[in-house]
N, C-alpha and C. Protein backbone atom coordinates (compact mmCIF):
# COMPACT_ATOMS: atom_id res chain seq x y z
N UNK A 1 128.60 95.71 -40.10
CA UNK A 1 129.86 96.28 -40.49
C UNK A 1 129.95 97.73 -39.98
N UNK A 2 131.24 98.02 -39.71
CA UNK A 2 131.25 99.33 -39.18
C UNK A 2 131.57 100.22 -40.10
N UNK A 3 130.59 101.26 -40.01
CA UNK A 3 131.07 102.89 -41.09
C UNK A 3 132.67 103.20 -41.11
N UNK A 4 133.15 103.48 -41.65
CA UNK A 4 134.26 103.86 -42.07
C UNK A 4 134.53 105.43 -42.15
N UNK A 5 135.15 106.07 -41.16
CA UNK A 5 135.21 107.74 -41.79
C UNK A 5 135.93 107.84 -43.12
N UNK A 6 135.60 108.99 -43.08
CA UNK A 6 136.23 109.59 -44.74
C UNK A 6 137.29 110.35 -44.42
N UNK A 7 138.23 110.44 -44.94
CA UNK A 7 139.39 111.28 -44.63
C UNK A 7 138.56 112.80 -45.26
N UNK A 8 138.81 113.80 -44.60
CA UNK A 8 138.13 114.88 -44.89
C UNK A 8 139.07 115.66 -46.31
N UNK A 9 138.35 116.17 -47.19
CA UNK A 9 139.06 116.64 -48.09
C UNK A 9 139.96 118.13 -48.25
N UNK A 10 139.75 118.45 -46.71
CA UNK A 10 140.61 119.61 -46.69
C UNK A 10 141.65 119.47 -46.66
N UNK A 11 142.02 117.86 -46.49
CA UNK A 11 143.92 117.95 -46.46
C UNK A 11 144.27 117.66 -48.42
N UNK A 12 143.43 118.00 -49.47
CA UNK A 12 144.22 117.53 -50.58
C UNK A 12 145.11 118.24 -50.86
N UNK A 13 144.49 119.63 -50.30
CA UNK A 13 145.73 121.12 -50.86
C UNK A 13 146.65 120.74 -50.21
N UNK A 14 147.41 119.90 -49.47
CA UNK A 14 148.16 120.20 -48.93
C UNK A 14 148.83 118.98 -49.26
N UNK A 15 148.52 117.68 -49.52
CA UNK A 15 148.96 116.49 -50.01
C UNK A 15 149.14 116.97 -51.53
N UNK A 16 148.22 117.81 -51.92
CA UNK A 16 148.84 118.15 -53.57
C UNK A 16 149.87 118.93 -53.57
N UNK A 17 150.15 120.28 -52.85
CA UNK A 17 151.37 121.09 -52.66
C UNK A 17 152.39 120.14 -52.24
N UNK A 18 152.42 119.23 -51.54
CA UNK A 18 153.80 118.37 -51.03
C UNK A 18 154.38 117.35 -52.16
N UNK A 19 153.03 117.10 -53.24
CA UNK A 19 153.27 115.95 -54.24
C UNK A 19 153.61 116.68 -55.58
N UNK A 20 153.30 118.03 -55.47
CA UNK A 20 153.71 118.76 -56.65
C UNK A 20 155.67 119.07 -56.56
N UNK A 21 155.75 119.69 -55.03
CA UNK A 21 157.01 119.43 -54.50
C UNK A 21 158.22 118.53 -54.50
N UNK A 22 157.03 117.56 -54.28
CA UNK A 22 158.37 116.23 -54.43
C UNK A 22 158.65 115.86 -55.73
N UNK A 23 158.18 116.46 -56.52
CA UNK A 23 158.09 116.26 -57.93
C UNK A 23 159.74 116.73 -58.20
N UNK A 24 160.06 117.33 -58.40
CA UNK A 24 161.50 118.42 -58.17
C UNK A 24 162.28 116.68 -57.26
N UNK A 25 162.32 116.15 -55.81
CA UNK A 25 163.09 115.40 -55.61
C UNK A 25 163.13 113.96 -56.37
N UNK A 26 161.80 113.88 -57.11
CA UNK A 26 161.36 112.68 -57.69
C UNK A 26 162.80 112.84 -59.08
N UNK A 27 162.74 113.70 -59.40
CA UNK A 27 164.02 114.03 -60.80
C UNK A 27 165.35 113.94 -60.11
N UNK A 28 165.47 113.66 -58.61
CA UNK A 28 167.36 113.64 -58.39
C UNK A 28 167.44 112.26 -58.58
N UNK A 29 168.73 112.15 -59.61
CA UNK A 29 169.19 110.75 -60.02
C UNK A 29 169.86 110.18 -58.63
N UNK A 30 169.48 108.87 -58.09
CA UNK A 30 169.50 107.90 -57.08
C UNK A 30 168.60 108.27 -55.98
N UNK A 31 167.72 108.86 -56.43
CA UNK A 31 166.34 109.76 -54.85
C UNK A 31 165.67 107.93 -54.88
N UNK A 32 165.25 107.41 -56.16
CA UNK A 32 164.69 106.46 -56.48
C UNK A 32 165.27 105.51 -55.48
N UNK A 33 166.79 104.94 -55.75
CA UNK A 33 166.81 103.88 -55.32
C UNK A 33 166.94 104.36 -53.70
N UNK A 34 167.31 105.21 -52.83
CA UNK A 34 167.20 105.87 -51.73
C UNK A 34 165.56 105.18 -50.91
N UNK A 35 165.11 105.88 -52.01
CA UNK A 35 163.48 106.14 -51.24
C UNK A 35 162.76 104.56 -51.47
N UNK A 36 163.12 103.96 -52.43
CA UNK A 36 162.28 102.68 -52.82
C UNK A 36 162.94 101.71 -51.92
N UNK A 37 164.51 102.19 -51.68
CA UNK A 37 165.43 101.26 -51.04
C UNK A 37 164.53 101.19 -49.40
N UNK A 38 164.53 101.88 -49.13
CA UNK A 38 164.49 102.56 -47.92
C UNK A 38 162.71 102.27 -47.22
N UNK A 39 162.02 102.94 -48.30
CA UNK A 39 160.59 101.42 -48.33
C UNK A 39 160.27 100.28 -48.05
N UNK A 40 160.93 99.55 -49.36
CA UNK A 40 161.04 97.94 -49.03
C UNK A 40 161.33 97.62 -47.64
N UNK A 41 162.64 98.17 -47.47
CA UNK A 41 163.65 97.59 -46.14
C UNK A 41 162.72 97.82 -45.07
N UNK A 42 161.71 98.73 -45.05
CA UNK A 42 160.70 98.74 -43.38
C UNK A 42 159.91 97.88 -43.69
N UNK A 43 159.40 97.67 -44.84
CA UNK A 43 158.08 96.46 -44.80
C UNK A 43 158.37 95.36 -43.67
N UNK A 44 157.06 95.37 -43.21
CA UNK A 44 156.76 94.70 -41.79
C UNK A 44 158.08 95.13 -40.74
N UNK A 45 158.27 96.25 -40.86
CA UNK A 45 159.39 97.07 -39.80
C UNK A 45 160.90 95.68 -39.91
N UNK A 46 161.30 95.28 -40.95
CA UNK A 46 162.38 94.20 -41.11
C UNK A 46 163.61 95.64 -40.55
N UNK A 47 163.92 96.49 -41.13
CA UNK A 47 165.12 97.15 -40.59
C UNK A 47 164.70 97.90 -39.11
N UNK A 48 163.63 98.06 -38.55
CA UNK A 48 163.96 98.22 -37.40
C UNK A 48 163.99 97.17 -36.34
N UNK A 49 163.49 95.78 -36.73
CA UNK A 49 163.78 94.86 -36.00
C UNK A 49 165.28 94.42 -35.70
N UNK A 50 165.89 95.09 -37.02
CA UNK A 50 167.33 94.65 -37.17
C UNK A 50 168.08 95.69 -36.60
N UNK A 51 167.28 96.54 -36.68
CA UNK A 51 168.83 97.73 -35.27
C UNK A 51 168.32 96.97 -34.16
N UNK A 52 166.91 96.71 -33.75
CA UNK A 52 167.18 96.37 -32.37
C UNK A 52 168.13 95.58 -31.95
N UNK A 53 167.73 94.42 -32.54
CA UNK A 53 168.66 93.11 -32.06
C UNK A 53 170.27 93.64 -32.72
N UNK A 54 170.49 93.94 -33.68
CA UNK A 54 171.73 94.71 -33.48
C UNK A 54 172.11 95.28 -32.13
N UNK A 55 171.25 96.46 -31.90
CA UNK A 55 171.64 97.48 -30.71
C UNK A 55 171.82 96.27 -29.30
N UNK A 56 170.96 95.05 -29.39
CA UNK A 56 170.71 94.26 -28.20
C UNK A 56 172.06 93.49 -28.57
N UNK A 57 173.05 93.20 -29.55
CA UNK A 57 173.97 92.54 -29.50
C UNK A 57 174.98 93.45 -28.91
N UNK A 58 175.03 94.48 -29.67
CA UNK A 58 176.45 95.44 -29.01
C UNK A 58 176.45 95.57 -27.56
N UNK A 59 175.12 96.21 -26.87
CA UNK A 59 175.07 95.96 -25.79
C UNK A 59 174.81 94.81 -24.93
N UNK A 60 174.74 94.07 -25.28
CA UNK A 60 174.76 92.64 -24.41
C UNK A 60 173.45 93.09 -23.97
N UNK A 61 172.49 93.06 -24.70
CA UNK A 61 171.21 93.22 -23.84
C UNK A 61 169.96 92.71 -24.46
N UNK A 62 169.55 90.98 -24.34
CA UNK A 62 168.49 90.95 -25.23
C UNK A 62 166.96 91.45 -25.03
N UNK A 63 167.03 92.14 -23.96
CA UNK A 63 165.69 92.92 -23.08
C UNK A 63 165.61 93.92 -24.12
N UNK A 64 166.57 94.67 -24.89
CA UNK A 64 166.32 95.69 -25.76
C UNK A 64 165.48 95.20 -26.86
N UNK A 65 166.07 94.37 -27.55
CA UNK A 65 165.53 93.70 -29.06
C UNK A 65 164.26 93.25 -28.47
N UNK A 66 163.91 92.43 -27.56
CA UNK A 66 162.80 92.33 -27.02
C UNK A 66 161.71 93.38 -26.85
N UNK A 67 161.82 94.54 -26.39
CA UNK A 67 161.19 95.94 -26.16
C UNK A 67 161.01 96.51 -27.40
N UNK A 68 161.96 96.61 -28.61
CA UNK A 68 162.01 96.95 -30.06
C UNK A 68 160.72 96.34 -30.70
N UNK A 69 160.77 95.21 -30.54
CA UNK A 69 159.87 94.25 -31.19
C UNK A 69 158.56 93.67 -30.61
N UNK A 70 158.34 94.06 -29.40
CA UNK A 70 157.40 94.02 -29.01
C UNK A 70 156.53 95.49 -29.26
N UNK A 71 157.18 96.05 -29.04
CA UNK A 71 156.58 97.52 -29.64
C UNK A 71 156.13 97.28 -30.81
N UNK A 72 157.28 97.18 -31.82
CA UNK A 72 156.80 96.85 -33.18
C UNK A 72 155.60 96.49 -33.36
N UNK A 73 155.20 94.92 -33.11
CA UNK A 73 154.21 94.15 -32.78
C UNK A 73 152.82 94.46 -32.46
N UNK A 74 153.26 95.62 -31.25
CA UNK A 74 151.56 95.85 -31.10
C UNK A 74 151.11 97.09 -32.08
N UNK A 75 152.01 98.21 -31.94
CA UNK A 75 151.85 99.15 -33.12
C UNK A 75 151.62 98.72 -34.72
N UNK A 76 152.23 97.55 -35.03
CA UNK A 76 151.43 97.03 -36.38
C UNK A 76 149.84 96.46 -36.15
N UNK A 77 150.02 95.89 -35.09
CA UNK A 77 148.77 95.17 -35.00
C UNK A 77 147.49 96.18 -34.71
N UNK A 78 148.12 97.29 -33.71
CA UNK A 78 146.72 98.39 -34.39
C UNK A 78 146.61 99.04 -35.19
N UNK A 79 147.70 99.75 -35.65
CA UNK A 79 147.87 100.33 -37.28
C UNK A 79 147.29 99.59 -38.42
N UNK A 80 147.58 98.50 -38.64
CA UNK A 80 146.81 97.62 -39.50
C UNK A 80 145.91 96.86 -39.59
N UNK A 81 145.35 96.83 -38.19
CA UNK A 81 144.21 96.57 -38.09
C UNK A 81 143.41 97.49 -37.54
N UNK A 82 142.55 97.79 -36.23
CA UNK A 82 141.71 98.58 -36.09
C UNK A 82 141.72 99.90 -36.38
N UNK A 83 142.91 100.85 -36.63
CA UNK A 83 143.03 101.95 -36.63
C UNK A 83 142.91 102.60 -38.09
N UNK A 84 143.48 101.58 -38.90
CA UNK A 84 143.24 101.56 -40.51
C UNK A 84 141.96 101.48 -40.73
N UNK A 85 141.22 100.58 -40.18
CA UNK A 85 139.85 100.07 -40.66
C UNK A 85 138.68 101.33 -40.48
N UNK A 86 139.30 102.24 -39.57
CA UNK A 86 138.31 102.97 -39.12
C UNK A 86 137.98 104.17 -40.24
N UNK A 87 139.21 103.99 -41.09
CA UNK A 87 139.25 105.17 -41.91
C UNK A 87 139.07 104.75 -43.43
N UNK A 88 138.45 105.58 -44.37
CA UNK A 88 138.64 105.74 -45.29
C UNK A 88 138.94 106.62 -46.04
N UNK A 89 140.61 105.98 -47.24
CA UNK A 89 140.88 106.68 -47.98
C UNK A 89 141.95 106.32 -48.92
N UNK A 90 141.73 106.50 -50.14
CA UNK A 90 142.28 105.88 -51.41
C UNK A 90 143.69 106.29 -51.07
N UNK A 91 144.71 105.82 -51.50
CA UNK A 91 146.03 105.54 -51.66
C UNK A 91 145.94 106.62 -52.99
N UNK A 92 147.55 107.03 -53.20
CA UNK A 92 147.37 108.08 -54.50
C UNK A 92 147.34 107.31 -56.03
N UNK A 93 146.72 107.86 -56.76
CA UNK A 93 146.22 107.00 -57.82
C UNK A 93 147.48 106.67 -58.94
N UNK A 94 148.52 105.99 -58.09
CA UNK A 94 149.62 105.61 -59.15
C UNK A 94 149.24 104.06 -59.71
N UNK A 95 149.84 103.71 -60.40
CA UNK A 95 149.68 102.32 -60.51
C UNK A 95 151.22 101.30 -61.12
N UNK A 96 151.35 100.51 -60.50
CA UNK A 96 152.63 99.64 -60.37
C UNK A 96 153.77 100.29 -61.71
N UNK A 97 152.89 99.92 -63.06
CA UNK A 97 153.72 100.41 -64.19
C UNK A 97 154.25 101.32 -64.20
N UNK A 98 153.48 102.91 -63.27
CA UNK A 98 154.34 103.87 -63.71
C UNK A 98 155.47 103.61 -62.49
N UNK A 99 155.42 103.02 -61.70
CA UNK A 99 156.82 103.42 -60.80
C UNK A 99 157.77 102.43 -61.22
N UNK A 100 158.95 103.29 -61.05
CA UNK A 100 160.36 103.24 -61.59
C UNK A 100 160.90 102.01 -61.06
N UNK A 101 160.35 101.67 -59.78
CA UNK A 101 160.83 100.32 -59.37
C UNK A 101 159.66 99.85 -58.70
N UNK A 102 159.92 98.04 -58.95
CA UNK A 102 158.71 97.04 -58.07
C UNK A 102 158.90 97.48 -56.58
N UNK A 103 157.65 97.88 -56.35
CA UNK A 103 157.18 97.57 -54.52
C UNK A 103 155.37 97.03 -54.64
N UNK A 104 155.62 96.82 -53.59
CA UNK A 104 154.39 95.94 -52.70
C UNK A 104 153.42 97.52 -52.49
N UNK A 105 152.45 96.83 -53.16
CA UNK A 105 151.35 97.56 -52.92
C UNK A 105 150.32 97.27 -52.05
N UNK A 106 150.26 97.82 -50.73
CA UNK A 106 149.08 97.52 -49.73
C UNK A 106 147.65 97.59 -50.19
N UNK A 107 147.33 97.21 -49.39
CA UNK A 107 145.47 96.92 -50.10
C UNK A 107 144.74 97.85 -48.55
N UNK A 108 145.53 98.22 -47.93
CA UNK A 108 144.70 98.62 -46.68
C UNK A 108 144.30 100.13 -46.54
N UNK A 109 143.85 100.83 -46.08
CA UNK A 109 143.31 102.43 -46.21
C UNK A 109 144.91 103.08 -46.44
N UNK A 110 145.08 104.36 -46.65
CA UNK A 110 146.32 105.01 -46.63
C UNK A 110 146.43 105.64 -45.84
N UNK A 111 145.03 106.13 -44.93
CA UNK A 111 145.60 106.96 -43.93
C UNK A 111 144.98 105.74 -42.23
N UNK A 112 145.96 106.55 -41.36
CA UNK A 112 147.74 106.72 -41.94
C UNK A 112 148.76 105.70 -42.02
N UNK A 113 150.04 106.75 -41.93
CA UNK A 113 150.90 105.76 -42.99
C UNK A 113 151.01 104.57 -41.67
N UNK A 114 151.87 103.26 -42.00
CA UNK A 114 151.98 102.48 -40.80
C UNK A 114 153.57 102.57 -41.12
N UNK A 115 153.93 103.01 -42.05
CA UNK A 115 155.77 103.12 -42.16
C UNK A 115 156.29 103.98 -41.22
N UNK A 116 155.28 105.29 -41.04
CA UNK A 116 155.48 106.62 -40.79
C UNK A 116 155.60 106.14 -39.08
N UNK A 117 153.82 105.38 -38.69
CA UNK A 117 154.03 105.11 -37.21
C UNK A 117 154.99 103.95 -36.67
N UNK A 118 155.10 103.03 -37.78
CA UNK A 118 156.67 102.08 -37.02
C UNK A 118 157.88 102.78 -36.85
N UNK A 119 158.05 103.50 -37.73
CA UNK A 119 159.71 104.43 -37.51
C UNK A 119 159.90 105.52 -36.45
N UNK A 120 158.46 105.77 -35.73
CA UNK A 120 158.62 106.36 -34.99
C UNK A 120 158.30 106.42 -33.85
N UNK A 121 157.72 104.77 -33.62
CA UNK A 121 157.85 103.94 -32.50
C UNK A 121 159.17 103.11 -32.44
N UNK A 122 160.04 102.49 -33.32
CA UNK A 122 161.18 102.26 -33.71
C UNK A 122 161.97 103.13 -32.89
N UNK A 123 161.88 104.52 -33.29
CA UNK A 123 163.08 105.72 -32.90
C UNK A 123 162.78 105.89 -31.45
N UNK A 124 161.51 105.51 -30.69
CA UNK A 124 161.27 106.13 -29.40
C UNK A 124 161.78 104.95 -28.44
N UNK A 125 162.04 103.62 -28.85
CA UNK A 125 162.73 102.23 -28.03
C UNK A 125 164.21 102.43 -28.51
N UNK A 126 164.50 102.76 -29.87
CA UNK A 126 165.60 102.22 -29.87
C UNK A 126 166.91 103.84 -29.58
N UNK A 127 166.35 104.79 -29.76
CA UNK A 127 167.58 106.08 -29.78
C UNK A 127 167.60 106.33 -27.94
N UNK A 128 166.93 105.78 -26.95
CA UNK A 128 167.39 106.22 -25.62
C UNK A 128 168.66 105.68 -25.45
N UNK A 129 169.68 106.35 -24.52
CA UNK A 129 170.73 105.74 -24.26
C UNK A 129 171.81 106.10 -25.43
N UNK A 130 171.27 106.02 -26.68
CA UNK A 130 172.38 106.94 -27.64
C UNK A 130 173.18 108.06 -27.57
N UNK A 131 174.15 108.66 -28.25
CA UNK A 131 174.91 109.76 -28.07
C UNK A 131 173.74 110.46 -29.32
N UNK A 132 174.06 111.77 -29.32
CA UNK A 132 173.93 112.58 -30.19
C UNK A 132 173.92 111.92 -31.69
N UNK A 133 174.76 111.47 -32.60
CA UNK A 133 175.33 110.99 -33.23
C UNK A 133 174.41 110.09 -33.71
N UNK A 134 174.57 109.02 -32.18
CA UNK A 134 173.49 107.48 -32.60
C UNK A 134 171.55 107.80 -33.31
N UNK A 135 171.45 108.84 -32.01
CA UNK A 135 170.38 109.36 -32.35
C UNK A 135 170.05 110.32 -33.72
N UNK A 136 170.81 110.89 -33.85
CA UNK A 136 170.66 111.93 -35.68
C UNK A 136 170.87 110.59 -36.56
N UNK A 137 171.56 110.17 -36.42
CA UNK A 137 171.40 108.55 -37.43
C UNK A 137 169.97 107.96 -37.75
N UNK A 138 169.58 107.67 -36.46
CA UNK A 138 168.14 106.85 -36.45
C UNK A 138 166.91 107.40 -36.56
N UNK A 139 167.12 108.70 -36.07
CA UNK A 139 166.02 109.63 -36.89
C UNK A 139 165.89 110.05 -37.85
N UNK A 140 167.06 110.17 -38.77
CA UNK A 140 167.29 110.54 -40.17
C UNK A 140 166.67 109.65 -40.92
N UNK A 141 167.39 108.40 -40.50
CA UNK A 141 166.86 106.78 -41.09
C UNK A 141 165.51 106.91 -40.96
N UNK A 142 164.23 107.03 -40.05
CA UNK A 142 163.37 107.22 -39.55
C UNK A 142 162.67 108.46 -40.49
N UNK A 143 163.47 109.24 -40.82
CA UNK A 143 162.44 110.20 -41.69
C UNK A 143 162.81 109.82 -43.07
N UNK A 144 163.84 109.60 -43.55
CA UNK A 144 163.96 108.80 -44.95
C UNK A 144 162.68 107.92 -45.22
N UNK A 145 162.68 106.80 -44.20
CA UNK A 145 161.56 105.86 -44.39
C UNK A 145 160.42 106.34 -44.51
N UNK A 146 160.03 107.24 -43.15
CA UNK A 146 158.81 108.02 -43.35
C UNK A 146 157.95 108.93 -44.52
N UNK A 147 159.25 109.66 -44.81
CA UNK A 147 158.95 110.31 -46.40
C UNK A 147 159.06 109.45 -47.68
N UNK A 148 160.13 108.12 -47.63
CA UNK A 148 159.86 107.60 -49.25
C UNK A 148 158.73 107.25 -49.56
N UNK A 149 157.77 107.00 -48.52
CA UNK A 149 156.07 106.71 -48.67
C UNK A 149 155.26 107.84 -49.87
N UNK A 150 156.17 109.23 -49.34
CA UNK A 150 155.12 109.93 -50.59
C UNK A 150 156.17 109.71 -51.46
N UNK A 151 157.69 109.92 -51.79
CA UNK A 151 158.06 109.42 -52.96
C UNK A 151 157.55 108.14 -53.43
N UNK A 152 157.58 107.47 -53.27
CA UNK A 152 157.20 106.22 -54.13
C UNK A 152 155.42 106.54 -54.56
N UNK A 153 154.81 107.49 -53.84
CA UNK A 153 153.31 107.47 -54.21
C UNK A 153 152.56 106.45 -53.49
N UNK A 154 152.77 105.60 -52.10
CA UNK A 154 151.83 104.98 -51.37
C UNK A 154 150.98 105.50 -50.71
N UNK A 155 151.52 106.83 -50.33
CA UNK A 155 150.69 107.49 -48.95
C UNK A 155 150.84 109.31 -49.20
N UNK A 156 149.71 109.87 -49.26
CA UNK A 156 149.70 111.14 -49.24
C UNK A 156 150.69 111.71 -47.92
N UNK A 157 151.11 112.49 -48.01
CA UNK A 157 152.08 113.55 -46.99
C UNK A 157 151.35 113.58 -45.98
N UNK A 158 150.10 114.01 -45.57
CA UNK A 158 148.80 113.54 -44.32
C UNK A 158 148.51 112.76 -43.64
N UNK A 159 149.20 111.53 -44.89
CA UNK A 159 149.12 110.28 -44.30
C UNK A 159 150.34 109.79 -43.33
N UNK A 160 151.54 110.58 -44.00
CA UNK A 160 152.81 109.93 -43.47
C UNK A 160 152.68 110.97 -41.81
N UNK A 161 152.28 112.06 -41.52
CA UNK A 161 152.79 113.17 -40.47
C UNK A 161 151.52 112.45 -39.59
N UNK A 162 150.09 111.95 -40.36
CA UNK A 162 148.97 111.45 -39.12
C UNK A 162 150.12 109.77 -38.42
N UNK A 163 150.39 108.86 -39.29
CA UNK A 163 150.81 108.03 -39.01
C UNK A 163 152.38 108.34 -37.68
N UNK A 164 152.98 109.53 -37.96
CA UNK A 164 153.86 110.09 -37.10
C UNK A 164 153.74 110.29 -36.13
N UNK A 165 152.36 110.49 -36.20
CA UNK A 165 151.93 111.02 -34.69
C UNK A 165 150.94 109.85 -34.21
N UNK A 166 150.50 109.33 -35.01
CA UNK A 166 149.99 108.01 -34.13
C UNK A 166 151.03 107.28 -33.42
N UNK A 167 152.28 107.12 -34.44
CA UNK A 167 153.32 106.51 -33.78
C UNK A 167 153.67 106.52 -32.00
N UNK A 168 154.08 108.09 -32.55
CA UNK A 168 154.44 109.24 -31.10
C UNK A 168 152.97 108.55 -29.47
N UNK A 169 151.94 108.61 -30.26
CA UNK A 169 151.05 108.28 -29.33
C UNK A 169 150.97 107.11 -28.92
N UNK A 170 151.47 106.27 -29.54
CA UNK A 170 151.51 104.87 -29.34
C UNK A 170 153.14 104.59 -28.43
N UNK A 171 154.03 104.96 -29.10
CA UNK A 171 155.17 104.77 -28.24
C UNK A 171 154.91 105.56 -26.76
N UNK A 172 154.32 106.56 -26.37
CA UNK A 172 153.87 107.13 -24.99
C UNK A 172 153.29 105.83 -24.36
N UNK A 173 152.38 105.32 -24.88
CA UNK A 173 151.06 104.65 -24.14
C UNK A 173 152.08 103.30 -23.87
N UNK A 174 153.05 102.64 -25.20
CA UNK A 174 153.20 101.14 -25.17
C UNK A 174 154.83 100.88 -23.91
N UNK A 175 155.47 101.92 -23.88
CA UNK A 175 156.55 102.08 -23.41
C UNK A 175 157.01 101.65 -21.61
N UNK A 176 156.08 102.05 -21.46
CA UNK A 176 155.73 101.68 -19.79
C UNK A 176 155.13 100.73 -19.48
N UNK A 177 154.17 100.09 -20.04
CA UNK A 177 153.59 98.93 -20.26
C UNK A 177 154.45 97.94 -20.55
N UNK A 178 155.27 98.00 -21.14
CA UNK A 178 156.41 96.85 -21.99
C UNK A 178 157.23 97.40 -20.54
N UNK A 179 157.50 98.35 -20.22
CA UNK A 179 158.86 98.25 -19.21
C UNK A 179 158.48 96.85 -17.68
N UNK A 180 157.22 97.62 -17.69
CA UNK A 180 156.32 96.35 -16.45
C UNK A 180 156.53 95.11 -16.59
N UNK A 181 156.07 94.75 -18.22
CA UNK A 181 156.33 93.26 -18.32
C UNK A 181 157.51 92.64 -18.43
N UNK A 182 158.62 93.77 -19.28
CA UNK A 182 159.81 92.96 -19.72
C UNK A 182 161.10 93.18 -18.75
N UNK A 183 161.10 94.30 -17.55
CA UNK A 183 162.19 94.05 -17.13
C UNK A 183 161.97 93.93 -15.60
């Protein structure tokens, strides 16, 4: 079996300052259904599969939804598998009862987030070609998702900005690769 790193403990000050913080947005009446809403709906990236093929209907283009979801695909498949595995580190110590609404609780390391790196492999296939507009939409959407992770209490703040940037690194590497095969 392979060792597992430890997430180093210099990021708690800083996952505790962000969770003491959100404490203050955790009290705005409808943050809840926003952030829990907004959770659910990425599990296994279901709403960004659905702009793609959306975006691939408006434009008459099923090469897009194709590229969306193939991305998707491999970025879950290392996020949740090898890239998770490598790490260890507890999820924040909530437990189902105290949150305000049912979600799915992962069983896999917390860092990092895989919400954080789908939405922002999501945003790097699907906002090219957008106006201004299209794009502040999908990144907004994209950081909603990204952040309800520490509202709801799945993923420390460390977890959601490492998973951001795994994303970022993954959409570089998968983007050109997918352009070779798919068009």
């Amino acid at each position: 079996m392979v060792k597992r790193i430890p997430v180093p403990n210099t990021f708690q000050p800083v996952d505790d300052l962000v969770d003491e913080a959100w404490e203050h947005i955790r009290a705005i009446p409808g943050a809840d259904a926003l952030f829990y809403g907004a959770s659910e709906a990425a599990n296994f990236s279901k709403i960004w599969h659905a702009l793609g093929i959306a975006q691939a209907i408006v434009q008459r283009d099923p090469k897009r939804a194709l590229m969306t979801s193939a991305a998707l695909g491999i970025e879950a498949s290392l996020v949740n598998g090898p890239i998770k595995s490598l790490f260890e580190r507890e999820r924040p110590d909530v437990t189902m009862d105290e949150r305000p609404m049912k979600l799915r609780q992962p069983k896999t390391s917390s860092f990092p987030s895989g919400h954080a790196s789908a939405a922002t492999v999501a945003t790097a296939f699907i906002t090219p070609g957008m106006g201004p507009i299209g794009k502040l939409a999908v990144r907004s959407l994209a950081a909603i998702v990204s952040t309800s992770r520490i509202h709801v209490q799945i993923h420390h703040a460390t977890d959601v900005a490492a998973g951001a940037i795994t994303g970022w690194a993954l959409a570089k590497a998968i983007k050109p690769a997918l352009r070779r095969v798919i068009n």
